[in-house]
Protein backbone atom coordinates (compact mmCIF):
# COMPACT_ATOMS: atom_id res chain seq x y z
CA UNK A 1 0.00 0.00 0.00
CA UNK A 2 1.54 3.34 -1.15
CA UNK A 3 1.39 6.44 1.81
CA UNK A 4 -0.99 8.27 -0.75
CA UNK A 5 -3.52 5.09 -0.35
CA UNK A 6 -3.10 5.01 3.05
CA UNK A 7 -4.21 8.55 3.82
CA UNK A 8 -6.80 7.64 1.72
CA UNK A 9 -7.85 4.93 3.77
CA UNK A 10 -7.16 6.89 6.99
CA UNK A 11 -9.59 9.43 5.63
CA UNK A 12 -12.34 7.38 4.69
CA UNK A 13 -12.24 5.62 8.10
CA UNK A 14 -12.63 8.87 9.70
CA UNK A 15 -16.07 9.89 7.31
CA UNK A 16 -17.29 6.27 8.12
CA UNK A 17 -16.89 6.73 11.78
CA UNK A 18 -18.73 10.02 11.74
CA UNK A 19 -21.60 8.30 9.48
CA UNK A 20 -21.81 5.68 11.90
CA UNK A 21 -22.23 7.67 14.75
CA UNK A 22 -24.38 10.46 13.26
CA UNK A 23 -21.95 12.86 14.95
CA UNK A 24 -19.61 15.35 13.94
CA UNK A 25 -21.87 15.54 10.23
CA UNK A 26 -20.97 19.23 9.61
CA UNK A 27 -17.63 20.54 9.54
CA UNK A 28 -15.05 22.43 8.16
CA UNK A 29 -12.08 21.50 5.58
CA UNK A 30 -9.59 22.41 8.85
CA UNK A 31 -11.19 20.77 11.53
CA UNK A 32 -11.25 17.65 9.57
CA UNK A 33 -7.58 17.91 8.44
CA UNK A 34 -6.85 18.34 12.37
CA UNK A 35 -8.65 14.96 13.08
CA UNK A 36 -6.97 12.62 11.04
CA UNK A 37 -3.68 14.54 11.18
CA UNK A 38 -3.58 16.30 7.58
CA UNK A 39 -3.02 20.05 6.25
CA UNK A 40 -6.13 21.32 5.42
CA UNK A 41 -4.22 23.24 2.67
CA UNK A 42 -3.14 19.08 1.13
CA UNK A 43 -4.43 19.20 -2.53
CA UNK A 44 -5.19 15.32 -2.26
CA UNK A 45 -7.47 16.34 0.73
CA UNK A 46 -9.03 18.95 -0.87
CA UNK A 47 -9.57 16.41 -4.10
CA UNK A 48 -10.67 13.78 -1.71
CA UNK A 49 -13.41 15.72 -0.74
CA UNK A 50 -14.30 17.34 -4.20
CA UNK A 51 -15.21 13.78 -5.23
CA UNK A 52 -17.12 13.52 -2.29
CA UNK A 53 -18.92 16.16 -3.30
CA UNK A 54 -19.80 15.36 -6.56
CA UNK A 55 -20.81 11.80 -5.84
CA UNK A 56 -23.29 13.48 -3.29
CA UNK A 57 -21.94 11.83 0.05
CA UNK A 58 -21.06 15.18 0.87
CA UNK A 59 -22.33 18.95 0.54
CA UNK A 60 -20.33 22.33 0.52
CA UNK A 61 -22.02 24.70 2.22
CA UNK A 62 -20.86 28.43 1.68
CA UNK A 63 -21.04 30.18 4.95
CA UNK A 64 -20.58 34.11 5.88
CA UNK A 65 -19.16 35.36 9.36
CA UNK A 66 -18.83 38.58 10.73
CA UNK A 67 -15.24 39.11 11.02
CA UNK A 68 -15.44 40.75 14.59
CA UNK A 69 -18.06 38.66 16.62
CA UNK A 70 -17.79 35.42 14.11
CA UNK A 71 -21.35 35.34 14.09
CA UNK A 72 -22.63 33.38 11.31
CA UNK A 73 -24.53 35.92 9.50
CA UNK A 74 -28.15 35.07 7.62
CA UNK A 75 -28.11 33.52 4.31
CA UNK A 76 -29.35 35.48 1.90
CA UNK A 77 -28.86 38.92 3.01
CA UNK A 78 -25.06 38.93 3.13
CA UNK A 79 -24.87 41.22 -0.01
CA UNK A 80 -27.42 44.01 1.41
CA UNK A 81 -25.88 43.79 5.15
CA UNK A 82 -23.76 46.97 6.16
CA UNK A 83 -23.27 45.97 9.66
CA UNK A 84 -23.81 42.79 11.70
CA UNK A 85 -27.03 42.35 13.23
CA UNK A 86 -25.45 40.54 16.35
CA UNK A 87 -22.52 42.41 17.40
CA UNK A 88 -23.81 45.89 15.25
CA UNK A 89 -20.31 46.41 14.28
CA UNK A 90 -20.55 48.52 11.14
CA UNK A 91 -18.73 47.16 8.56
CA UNK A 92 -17.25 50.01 6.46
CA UNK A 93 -16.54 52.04 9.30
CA UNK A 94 -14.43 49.01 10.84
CA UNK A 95 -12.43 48.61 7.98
CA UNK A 96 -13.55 45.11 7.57
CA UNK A 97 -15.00 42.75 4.89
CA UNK A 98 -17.68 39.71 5.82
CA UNK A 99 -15.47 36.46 5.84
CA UNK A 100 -16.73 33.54 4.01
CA UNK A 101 -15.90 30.07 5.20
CA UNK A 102 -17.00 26.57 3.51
CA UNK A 103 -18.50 23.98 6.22
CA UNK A 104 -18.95 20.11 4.43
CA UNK A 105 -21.91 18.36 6.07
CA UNK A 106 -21.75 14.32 5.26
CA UNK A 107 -25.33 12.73 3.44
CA UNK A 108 -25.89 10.90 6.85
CA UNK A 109 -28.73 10.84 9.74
CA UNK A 110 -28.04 12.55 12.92
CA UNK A 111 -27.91 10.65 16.32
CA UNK A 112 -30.82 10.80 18.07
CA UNK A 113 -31.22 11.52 21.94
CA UNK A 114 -32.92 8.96 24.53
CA UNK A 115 -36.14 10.58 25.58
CA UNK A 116 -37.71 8.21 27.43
CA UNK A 117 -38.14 4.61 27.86
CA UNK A 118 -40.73 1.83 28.93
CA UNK A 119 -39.00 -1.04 30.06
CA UNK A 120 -41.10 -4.61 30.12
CA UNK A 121 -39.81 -6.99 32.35
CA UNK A 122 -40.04 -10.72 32.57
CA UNK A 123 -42.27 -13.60 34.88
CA UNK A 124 -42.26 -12.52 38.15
CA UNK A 125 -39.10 -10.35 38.27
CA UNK A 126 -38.05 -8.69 41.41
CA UNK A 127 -34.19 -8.55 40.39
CA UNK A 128 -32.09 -5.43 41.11
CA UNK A 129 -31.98 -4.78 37.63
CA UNK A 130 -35.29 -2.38 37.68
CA UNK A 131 -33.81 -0.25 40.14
CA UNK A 132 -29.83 -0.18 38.67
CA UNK A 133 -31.41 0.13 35.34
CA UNK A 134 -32.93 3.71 36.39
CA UNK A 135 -29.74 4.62 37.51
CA UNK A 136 -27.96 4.09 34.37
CA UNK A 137 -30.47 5.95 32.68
CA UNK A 138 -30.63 8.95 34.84
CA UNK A 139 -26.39 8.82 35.38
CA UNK A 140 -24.52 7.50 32.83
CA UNK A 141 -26.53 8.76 29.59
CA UNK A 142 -26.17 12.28 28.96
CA UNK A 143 -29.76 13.40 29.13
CA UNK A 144 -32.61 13.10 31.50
CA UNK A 145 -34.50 10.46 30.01
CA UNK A 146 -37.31 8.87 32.18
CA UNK A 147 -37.70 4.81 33.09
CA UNK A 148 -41.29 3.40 33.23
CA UNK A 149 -40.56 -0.68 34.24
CA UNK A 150 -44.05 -1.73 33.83
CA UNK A 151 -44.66 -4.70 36.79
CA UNK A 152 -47.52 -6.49 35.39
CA UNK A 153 -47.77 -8.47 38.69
CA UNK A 154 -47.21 -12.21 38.82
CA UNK A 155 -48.00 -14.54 36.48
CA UNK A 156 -47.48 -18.21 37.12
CA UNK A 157 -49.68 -21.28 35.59
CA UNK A 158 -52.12 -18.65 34.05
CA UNK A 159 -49.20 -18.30 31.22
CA UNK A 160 -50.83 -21.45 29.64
CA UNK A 161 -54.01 -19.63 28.59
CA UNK A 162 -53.97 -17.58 25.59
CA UNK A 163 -57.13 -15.32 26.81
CA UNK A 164 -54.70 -14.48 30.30
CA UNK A 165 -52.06 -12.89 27.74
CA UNK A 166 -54.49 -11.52 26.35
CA UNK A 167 -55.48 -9.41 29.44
CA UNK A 168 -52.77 -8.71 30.46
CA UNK A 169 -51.53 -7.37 27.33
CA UNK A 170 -54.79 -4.90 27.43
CA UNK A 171 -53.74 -3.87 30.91
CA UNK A 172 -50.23 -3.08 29.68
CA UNK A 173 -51.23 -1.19 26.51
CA UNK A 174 -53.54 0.67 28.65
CA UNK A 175 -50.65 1.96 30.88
CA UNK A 176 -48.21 2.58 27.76
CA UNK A 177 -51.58 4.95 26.43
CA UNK A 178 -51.74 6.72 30.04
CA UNK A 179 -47.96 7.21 29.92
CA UNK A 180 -47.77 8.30 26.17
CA UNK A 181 -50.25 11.13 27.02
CA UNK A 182 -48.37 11.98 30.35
CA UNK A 183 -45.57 12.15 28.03
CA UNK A 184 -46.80 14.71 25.48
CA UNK A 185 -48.33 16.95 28.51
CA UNK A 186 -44.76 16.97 29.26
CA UNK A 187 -43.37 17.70 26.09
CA UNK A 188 -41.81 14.90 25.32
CA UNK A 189 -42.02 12.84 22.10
CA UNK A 190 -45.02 10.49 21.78
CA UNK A 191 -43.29 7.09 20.80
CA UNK A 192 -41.47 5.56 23.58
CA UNK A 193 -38.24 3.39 23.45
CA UNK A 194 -38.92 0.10 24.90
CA UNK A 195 -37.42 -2.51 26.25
CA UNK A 196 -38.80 -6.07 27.08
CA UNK A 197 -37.52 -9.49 28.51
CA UNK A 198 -38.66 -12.72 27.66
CA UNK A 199 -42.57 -12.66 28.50
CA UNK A 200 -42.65 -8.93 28.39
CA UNK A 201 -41.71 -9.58 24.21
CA UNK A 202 -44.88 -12.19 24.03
CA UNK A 203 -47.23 -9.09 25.86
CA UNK A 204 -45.29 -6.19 23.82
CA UNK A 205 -46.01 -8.15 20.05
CA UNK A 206 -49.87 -8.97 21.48
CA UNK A 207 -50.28 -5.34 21.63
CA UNK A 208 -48.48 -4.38 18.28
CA UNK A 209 -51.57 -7.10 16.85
CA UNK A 210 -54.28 -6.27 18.77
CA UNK A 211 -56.82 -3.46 17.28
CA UNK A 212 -57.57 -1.78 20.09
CA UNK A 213 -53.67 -0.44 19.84
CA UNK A 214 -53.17 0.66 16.65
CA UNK A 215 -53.44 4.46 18.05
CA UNK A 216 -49.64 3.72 20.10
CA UNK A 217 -46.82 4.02 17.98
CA UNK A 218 -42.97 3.55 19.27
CA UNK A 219 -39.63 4.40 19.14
CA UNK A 220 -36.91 2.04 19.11
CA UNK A 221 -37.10 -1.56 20.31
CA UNK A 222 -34.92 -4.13 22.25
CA UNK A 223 -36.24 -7.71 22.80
CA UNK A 224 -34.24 -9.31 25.29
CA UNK A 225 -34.37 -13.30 25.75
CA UNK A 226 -37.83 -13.17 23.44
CA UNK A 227 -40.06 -15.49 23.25
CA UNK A 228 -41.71 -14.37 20.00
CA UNK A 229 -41.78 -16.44 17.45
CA UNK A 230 -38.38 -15.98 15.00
CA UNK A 231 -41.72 -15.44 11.96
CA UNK A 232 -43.36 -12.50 13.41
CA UNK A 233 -44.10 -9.85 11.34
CA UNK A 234 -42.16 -6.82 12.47
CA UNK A 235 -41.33 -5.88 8.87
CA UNK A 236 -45.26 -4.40 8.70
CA UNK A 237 -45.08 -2.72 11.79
CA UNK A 238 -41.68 -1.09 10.76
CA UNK A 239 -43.25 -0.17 7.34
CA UNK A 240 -46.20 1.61 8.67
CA UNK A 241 -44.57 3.91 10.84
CA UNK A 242 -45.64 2.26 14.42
CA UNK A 243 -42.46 0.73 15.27
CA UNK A 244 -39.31 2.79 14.57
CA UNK A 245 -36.71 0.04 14.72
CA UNK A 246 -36.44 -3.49 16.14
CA UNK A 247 -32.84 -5.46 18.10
CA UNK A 248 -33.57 -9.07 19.10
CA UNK A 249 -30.60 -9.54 21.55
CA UNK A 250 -29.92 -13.08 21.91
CA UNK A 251 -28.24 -15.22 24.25
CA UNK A 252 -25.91 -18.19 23.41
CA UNK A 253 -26.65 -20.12 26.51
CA UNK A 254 -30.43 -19.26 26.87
CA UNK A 255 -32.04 -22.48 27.83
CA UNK A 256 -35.39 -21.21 28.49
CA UNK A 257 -36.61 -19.59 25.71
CA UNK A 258 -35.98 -23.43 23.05
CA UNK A 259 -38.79 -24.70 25.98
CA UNK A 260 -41.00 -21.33 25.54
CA UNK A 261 -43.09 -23.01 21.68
CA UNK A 262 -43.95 -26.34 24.06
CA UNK A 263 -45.09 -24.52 27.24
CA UNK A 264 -46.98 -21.01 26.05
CA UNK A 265 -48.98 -20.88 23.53
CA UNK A 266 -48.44 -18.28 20.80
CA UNK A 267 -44.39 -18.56 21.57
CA UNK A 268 -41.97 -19.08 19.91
CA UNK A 269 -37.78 -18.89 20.43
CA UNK A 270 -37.28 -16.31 18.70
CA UNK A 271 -34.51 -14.90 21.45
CA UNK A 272 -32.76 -18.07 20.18
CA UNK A 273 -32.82 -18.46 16.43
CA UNK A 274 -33.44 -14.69 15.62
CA UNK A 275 -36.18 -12.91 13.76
CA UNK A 276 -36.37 -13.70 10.01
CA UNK A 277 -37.87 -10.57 9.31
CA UNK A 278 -35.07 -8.60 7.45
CA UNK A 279 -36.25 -5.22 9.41
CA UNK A 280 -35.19 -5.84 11.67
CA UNK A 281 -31.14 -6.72 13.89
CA UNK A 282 -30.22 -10.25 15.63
CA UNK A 283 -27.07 -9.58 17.95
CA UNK A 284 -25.74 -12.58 19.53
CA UNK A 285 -23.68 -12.86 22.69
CA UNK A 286 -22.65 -16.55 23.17
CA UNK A 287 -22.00 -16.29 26.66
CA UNK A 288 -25.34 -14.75 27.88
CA UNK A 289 -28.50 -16.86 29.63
CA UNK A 290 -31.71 -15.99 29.55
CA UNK A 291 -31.78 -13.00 32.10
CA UNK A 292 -27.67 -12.19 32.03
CA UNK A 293 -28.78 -9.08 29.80
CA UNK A 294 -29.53 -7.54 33.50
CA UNK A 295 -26.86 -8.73 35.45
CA UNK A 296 -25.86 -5.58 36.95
CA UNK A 297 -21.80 -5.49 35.25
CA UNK A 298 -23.51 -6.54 32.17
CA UNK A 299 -26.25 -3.82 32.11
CA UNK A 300 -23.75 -1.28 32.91
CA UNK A 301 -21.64 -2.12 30.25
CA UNK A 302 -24.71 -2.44 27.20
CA UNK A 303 -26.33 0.80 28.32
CA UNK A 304 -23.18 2.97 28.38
CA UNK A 305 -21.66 5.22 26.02
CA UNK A 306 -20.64 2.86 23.55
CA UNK A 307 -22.53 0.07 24.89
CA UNK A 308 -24.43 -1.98 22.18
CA UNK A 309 -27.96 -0.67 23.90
CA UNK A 310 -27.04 2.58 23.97
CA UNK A 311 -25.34 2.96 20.19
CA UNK A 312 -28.79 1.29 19.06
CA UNK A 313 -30.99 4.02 21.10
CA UNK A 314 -28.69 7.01 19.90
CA UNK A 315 -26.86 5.79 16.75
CA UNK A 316 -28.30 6.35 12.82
CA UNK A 317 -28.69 2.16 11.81
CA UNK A 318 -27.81 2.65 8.17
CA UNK A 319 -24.07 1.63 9.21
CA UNK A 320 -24.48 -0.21 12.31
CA UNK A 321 -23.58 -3.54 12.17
CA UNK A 322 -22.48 -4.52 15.91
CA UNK A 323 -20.10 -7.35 16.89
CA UNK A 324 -22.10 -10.32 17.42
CA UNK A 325 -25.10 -9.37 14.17
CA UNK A 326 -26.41 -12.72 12.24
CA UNK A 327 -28.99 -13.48 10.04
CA UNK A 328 -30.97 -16.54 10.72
CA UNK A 329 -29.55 -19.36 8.90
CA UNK A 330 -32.81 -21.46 8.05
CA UNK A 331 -36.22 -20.33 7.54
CA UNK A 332 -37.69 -21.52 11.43
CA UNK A 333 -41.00 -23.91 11.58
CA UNK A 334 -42.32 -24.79 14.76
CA UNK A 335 -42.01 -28.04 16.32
CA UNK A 336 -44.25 -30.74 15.64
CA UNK A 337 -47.81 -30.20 16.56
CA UNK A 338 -48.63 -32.83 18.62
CA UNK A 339 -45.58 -32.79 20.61
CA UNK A 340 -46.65 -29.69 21.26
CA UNK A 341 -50.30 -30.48 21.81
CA UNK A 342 -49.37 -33.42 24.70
CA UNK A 343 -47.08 -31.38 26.53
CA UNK A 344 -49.80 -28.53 26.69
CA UNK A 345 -52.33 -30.73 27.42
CA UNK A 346 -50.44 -32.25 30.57
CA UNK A 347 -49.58 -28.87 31.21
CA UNK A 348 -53.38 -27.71 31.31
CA UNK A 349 -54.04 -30.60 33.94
CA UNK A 350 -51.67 -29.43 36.07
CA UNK A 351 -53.50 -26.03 35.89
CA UNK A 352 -56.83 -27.32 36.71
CA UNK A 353 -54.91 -28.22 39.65
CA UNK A 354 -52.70 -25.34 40.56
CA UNK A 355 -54.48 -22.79 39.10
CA UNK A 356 -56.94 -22.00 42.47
CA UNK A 357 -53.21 -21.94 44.52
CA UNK A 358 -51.89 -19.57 41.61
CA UNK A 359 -55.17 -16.57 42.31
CA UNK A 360 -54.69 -16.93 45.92
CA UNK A 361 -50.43 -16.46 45.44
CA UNK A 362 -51.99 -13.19 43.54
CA UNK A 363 -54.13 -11.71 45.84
CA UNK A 364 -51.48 -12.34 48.24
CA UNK A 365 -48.47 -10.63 46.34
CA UNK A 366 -49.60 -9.06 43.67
């Protein structure tokens, strides 16, 4: 490789990491040159970013300052101005002409803040990740973004009837509604980022289906250890605006969610084989179980600056391809039917039986 082609290279791998990060879009010819190391004055930088120019990755953008206050001064009405209309320097009588800089701003999406998030927890959770996940929120991310961790009670045998998901995935879309229009008396956007763990995913994709829902639309989404199935159609709910963006983070070592197609019905292990949907991103981490997503370390880690939950809240997606991304390798059917049809039906027996001891461990804890 000649030291020409690796400027080059050097160069490009700078405007890549900028696109990635929707950060640091709009610059100018000098600030650049000072981040990889170049003279802004190089004519192979200046023709590196004439081509960028013309193949419409990047735009010039002709910019006038007032040469006292450096006040950018309004487009448009550079030619008629006689003195600034910030510092009210006049211009003639200072001696001084309007200076006129060129900014580049890169083709690419901005990052996007973390306004607030509903977080969807798991069967019968009561783990100190609700309360350290708040505190990452509120300290490590650079805004003020509020947590709600819905806690739809617990839910034991009753996750063998389709009608008791069913309810309780009206109860949670009624709270999301209530909290969506606390959040726009607030001023604060109307689609929430969520994030859900393994039954919280089953309750979050009954309300993307159900009707009565259509009204609640969202920002992005993480589905931790899901148990929806790998054929759901998020693609539609992407398409349509309701859903802004979808990460399936799976788990390597996640033995619960292969069992989740034999035991519940409408599941599927989707937190195990992926989503086939092409919408939306698989990430795999081979070491993680089913609920090591909220191990405290590990939490602190994803949701950090740099973190793979928080570059898929803040980051544009058109570059992001994370360490760990797959596709699904083979189109996923479910397991045979009447495998699945004993085991359920053994499984219903047993809640003839324990279902009266499940309502009265309800009304006891709720």
């Amino acid at each position: 490789m000649t030291p020409f082609e690796a400027q080059e290279r050097r160069w490009e791998a700078e405007i890549n990491r900028r696109m990635g990060q929707g950060d640091g879009l709009e610059f100018t010819l000098a600030h650049f040159a000072k981040s990889v190391g170049a003279d802004a004055n190089d004519p192979a930088l200046i023709s590196f970013f004439n081509n960028l120019v013309r193949s419409t990755a990047a735009r010039r953008i002709e910019a006038c300052r007032c040469p006292l206050c450096a006040s950018v001064l309004p487009a448009n009405t550079v030619e008629t101005l006689a003195s600034c209309p910030y510092c009210q320097a006049d211009f003639q009588q200072e001696g001084v002409e309007i200076t006129v800089e060129y900014f580049y701003r890169l083709e690419g999406a901005n990052s996007r803040d973390i306004r607030w998030v509903i977080v969807i927890h798991g069967m019968n959770s009561r783990a100190p990740w609700q309360e350290e996940f708040s505190w990452q929120i509120a300290n490590r991310l650079r805004y003020s973004a509020p947590v709600l961790i819905y806690k739809y009670g617990w839910a034991t045998i009753d996750v063998l009837i389709t009608p008791l998901h069913r309810r309780l995935a009206r109860r949670l879309g009624d709270r999301i509604r209530i909290a969506i229009k606390q959040a726009t008396g607030s001023e604060r956007p109307s689609k929430p980022d969520i994030i859900a763990h393994s039954f919280g995913t089953r309750l979050f994709s009954l309300i993307l289906e159900d009707p009565d829902f259509q009204d609640l639309e969202f920002g992005r989404v993480i589905t931790a250890g899901s148990i929806v199935r790998p054929d759901f159609d998020w693609s539609s709910h992407i398409e349509s605006g309701r859903v802004e963006a979808v990460m399936n983070h799976v788990g390597g070592k996640d033995s619960a969610v292969p069992l989740a197609q034999y035991t519940i019905p409408g599941a599927g292990p989707g937190g195990k084989v992926g989503y086939a949907s092409m919408s939306t991103l698989n990430v795999s981490n081979p070491q993680f179980g089913h609920s090591d997503f909220f191990v405290p370390q590990n939490l602190r880690t994803q949701i950090a600056e740099g973190g793979l939950w928080y570059d898929f809240l803040t980051r544009p997606l058109a570059h992001f391809r994370p360490h760990g991304a797959f596709v699904p390798a083979l189109k996923w059917q479910p397991a045979c039917w009447p495998v699945r049809a004993l085991i359920r039906t053994l499984l219903y027996v047993v809640f003839c039986v324990a279902g009266p001891l499940s309502w009265l461990r309800r009304k006891i804890d709720p």
